[in-house]
N, C-alpha and C. Protein backbone atom coordinates (compact mmCIF):
# COMPACT_ATOMS: atom_id res chain seq x y z
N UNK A 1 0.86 -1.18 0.00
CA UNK A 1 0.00 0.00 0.00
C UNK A 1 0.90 1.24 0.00
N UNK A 2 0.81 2.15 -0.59
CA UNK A 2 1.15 3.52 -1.10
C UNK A 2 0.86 4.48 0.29
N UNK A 3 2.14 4.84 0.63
CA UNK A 3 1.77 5.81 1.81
C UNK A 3 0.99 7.39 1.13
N UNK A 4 0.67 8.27 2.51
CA UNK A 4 0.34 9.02 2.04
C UNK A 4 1.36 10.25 1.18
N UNK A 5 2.57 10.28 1.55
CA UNK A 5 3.48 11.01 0.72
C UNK A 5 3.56 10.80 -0.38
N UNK A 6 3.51 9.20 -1.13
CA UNK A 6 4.02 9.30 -2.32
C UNK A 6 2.66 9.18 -3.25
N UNK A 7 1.51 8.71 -2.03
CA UNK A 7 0.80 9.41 -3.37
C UNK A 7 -0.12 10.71 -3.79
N UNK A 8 0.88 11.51 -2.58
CA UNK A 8 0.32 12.94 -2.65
C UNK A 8 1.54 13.30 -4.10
N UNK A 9 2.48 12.55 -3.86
CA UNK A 9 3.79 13.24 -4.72
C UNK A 9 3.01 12.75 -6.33
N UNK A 10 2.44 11.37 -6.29
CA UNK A 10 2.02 10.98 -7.35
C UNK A 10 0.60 11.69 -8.24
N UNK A 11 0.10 12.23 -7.40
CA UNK A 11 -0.96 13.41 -7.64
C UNK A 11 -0.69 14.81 -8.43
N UNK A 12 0.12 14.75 -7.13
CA UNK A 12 0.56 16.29 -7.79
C UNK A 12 1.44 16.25 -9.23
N UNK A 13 2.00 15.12 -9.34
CA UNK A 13 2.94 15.04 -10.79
C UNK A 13 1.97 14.85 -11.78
N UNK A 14 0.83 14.18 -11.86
CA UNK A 14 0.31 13.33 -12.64
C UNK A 14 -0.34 14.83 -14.18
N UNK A 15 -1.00 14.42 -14.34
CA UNK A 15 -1.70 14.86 -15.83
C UNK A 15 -2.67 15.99 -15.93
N UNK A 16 -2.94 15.70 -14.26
CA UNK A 16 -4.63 16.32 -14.03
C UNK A 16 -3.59 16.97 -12.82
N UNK A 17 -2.64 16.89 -12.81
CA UNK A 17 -2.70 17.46 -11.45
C UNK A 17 -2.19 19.00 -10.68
N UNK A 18 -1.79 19.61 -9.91
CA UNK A 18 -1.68 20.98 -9.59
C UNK A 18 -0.86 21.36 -10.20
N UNK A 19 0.11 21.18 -11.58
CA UNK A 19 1.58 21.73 -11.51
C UNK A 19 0.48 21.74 -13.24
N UNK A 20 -0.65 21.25 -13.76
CA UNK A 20 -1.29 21.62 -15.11
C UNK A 20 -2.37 22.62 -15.04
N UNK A 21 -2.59 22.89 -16.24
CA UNK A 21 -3.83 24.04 -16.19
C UNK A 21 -5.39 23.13 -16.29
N UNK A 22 -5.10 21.76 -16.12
CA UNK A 22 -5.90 20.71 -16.12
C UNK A 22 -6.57 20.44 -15.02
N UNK A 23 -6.09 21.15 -14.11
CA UNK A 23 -6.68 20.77 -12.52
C UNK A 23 -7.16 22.71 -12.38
N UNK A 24 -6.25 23.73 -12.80
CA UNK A 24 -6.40 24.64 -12.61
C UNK A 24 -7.60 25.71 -13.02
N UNK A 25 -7.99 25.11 -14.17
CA UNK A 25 -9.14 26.13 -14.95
C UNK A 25 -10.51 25.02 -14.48
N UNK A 26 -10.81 23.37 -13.78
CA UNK A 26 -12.18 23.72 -13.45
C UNK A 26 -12.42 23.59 -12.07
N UNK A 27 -10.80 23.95 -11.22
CA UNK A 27 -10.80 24.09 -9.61
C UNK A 27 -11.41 25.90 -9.72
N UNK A 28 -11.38 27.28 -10.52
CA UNK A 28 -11.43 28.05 -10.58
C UNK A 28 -13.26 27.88 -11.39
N UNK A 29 -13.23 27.71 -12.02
CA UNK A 29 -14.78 26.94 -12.74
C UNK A 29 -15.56 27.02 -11.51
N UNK A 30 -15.34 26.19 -10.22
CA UNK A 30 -16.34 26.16 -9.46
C UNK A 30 -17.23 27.41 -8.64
N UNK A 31 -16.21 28.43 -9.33
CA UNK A 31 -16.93 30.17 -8.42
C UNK A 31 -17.84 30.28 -9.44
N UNK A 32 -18.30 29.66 -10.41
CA UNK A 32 -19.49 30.31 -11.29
C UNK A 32 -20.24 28.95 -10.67
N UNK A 33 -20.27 27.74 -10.22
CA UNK A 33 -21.19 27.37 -9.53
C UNK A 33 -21.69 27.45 -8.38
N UNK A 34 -20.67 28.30 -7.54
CA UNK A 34 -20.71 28.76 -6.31
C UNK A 34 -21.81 30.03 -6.47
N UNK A 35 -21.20 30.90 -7.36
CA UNK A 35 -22.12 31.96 -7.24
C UNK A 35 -23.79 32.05 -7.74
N UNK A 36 -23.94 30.43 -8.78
CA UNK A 36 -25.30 30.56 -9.23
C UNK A 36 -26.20 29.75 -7.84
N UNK A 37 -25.41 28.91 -7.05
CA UNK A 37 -26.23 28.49 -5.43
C UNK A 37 -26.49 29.82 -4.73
N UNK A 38 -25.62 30.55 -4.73
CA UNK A 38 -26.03 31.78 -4.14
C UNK A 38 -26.76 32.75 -4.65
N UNK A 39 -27.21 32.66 -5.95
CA UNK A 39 -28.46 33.22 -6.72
C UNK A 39 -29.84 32.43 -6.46
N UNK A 40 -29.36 31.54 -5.94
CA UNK A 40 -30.81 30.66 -5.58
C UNK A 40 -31.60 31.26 -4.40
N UNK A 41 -31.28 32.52 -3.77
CA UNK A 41 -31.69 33.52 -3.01
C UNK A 41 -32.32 34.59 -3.47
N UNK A 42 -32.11 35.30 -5.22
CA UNK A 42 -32.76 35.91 -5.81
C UNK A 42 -34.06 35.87 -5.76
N UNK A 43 -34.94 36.36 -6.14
CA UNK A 43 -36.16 36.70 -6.88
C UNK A 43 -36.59 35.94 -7.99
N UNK A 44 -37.13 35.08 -7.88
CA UNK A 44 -36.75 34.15 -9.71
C UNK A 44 -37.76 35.14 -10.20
N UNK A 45 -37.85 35.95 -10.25
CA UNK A 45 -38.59 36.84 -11.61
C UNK A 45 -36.85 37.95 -12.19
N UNK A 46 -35.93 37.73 -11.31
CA UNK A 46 -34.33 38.07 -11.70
C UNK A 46 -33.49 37.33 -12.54
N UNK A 47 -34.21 35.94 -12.17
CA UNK A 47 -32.93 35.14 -12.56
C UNK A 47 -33.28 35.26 -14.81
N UNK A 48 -31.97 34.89 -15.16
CA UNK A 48 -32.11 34.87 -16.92
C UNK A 48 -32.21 33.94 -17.27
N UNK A 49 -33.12 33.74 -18.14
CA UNK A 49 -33.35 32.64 -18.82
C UNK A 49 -32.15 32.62 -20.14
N UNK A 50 -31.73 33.39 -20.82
CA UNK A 50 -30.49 33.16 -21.44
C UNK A 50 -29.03 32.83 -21.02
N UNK A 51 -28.99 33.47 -19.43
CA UNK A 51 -27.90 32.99 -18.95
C UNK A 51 -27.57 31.42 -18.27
N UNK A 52 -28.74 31.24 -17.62
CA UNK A 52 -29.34 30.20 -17.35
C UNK A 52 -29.35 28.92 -18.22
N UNK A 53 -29.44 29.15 -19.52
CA UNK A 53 -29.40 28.12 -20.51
C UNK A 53 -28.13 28.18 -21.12
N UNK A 54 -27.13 28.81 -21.08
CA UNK A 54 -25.79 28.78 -21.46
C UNK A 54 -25.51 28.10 -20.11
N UNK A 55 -25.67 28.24 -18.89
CA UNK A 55 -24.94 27.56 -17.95
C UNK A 55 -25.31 26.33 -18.02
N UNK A 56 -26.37 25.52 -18.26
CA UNK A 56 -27.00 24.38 -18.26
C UNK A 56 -26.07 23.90 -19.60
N UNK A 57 -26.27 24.33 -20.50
CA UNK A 57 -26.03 23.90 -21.70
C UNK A 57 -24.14 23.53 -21.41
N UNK A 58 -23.75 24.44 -20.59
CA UNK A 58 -22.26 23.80 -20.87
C UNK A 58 -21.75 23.27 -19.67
N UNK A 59 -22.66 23.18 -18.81
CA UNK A 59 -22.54 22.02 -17.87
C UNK A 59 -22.57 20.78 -18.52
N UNK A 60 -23.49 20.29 -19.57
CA UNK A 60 -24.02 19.21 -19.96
C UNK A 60 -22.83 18.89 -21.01
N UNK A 61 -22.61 19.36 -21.87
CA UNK A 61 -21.22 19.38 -22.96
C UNK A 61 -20.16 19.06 -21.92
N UNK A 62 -19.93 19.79 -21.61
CA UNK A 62 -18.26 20.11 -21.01
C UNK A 62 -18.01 18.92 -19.85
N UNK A 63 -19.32 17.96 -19.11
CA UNK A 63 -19.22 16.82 -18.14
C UNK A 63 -19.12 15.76 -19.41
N UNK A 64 -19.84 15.89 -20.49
CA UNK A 64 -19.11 14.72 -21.35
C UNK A 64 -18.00 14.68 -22.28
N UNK A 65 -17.57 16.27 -22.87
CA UNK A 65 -16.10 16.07 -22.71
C UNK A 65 -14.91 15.28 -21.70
N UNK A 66 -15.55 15.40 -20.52
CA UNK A 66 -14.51 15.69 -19.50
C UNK A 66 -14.57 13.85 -19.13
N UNK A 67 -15.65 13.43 -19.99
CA UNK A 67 -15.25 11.52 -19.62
C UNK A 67 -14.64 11.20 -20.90
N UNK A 68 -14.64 11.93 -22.13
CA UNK A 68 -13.95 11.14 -23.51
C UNK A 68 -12.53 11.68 -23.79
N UNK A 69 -12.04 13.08 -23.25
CA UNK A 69 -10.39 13.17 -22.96
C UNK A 69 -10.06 12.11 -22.22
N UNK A 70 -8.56 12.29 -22.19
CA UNK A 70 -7.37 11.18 -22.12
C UNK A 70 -6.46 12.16 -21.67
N UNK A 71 -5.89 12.00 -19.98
CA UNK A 71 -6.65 11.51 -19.12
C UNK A 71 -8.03 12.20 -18.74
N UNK A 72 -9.24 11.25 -17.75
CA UNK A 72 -10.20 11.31 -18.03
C UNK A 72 -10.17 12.22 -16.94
N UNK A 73 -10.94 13.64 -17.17
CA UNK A 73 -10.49 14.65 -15.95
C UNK A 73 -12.13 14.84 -14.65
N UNK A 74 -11.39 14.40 -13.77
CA UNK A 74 -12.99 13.88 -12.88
C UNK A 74 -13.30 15.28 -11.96
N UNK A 75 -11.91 16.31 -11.79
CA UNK A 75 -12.36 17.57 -11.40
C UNK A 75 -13.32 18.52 -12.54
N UNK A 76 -12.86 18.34 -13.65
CA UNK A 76 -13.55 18.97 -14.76
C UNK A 76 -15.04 18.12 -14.63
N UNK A 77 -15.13 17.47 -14.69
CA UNK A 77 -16.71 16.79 -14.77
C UNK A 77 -17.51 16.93 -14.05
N UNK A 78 -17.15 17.12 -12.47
CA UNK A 78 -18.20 17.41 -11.09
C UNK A 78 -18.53 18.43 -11.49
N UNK A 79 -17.07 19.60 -11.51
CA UNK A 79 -17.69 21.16 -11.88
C UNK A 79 -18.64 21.07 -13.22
N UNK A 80 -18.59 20.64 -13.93
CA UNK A 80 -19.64 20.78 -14.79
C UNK A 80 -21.25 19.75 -14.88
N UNK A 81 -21.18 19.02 -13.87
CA UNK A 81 -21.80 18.32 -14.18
C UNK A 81 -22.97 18.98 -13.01
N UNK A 82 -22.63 19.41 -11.66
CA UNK A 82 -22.98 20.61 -10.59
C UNK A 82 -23.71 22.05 -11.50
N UNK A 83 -22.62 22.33 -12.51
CA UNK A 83 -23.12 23.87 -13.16
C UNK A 83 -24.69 23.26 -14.11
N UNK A 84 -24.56 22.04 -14.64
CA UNK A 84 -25.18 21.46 -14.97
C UNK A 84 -27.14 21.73 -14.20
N UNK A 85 -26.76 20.83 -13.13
CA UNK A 85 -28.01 20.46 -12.29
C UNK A 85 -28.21 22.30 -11.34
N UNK A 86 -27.26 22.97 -10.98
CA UNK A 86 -27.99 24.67 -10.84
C UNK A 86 -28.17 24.81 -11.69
N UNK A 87 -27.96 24.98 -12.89
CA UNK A 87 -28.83 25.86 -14.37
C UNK A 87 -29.98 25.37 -13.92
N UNK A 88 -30.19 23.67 -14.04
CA UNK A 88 -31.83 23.82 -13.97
C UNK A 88 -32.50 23.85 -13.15
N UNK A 89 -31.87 23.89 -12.44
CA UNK A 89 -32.58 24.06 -10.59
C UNK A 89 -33.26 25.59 -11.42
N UNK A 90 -32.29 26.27 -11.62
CA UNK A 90 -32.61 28.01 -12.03
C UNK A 90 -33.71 27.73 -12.82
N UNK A 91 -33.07 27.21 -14.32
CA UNK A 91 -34.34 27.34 -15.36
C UNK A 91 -35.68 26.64 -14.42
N UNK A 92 -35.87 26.04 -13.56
CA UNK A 92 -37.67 25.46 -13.35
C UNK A 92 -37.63 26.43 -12.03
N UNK A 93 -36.75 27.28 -11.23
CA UNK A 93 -37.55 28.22 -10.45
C UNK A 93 -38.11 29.49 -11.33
N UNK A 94 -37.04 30.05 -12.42
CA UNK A 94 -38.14 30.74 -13.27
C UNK A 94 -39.53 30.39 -13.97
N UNK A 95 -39.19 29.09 -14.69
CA UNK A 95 -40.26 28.49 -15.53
C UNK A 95 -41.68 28.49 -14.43
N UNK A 96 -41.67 28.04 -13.32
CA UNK A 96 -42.59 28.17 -12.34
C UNK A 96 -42.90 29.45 -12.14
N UNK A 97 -42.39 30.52 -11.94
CA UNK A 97 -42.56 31.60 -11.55
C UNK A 97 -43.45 32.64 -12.48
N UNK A 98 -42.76 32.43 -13.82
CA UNK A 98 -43.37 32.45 -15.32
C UNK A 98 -45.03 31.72 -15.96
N UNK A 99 -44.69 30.68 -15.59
CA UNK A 99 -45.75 29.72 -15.76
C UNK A 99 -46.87 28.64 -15.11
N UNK A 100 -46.34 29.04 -13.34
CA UNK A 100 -46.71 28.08 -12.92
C UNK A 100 -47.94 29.26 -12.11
N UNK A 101 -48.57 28.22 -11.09
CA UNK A 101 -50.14 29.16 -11.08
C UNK A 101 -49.41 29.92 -9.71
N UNK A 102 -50.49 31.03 -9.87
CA UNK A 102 -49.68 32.05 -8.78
C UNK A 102 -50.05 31.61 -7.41
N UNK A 103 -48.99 32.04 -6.37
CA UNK A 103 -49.18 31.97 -5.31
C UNK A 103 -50.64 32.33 -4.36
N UNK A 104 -51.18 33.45 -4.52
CA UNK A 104 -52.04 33.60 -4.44
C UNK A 104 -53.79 32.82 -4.23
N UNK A 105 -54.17 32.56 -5.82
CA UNK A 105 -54.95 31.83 -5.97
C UNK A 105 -55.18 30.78 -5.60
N UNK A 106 -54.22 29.68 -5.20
CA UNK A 106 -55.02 28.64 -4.08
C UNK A 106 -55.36 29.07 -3.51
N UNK A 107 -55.15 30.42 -1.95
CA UNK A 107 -55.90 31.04 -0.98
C UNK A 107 -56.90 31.31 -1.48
N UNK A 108 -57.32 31.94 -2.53
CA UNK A 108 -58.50 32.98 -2.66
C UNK A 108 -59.50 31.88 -3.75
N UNK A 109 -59.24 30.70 -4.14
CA UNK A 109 -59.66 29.93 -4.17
C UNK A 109 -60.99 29.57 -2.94
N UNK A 110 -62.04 29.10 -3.17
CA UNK A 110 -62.96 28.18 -2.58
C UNK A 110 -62.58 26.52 -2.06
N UNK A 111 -62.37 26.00 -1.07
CA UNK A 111 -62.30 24.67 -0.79
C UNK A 111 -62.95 23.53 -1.41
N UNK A 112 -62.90 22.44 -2.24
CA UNK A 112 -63.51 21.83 -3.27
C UNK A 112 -64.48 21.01 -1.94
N UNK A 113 -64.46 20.94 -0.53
CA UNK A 113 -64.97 20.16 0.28
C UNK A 113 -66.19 20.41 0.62
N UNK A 114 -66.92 21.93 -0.29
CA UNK A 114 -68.06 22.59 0.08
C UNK A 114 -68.21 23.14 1.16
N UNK A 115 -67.10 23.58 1.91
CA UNK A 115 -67.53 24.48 2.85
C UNK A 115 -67.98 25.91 2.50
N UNK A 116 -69.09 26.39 3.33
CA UNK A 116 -68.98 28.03 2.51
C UNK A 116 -68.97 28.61 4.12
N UNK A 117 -67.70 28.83 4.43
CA UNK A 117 -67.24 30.04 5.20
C UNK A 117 -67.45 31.56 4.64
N UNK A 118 -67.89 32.01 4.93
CA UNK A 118 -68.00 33.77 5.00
C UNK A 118 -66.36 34.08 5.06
C-alpha cells in the first residue's frame, strides 16, 4: 500500500494534477457554480433565462467532454456536471414563476370540500 506522501507526490505530478492548467481552470470553474447556489436567493422573476441556458447547456457538454479526454479529468466533470443540475434548478424556479399558477390563488380559491365560510 502507497503511503500518504508518495501518493500525494504521485498526484501532484500526474496529468490532471496541480503543476497543469488541467486541474487549474475547473478548480477556478467552481466560483461560477458557487455563485449561481447563491443566486438561488434571488427573486426568480431576476434570474435569466439566457444565462441560465448557457450555464446548463455547458454544464451538460463540457461533463461529457470531460469523460472522452485522455486523461479522463474527474475535477472537470463534477464542476460541470454541478453547473449542470444549478442551471436547472434556475431554469424550473423561473419556468414556475413564469408559468406556474400564482401563489395567491389557491388562498383565494374556494375549498372543493363545500364548505362556505364567509
Amino acid at each position: 500500500m502507497a503511503t500518504f506522501a508518495s501518493r500525494a507526490a504521485q498526484f501532484i505530478n500526474s496529468p490532471v494534477g496541480p503543476k497543469t492548467i488541467h486541474f487549474w481552470a475547473p478548480t477556478f470553474k467552481w466560483g461560477i457554480s458557487i455563485a449561481n447556489v447563491a443566486d438561488f436567493k434571488r427573486p426568480a422573476d431576476q434570474v435569466s433565462y439566457p444565462q441560465q441556458c448557457a450555464v446548463t447547456a455547458t454544464g451538460v457538454i463540457w461533463t461529457r467532454f470531460a469523460t472522452v479526454i485522455n486523461p479522463v479529468n474527474y475535477n472537470l466533470m463534477s464542476v460541470n456536471f454541478f453547473m449542470a443540475l444549478t442551471g436547472l434548478y434556475q431554469l424550473g424556479r423561473k419556468l414556475r414563476h413564469d408559468y406556474g399558477q400564482p401563489a395567491g390563488l389557491a388562498a383565494a380559491e374556494p375549498s372543493s370540500t363545500g364548505d362556505k365560510t364567509a
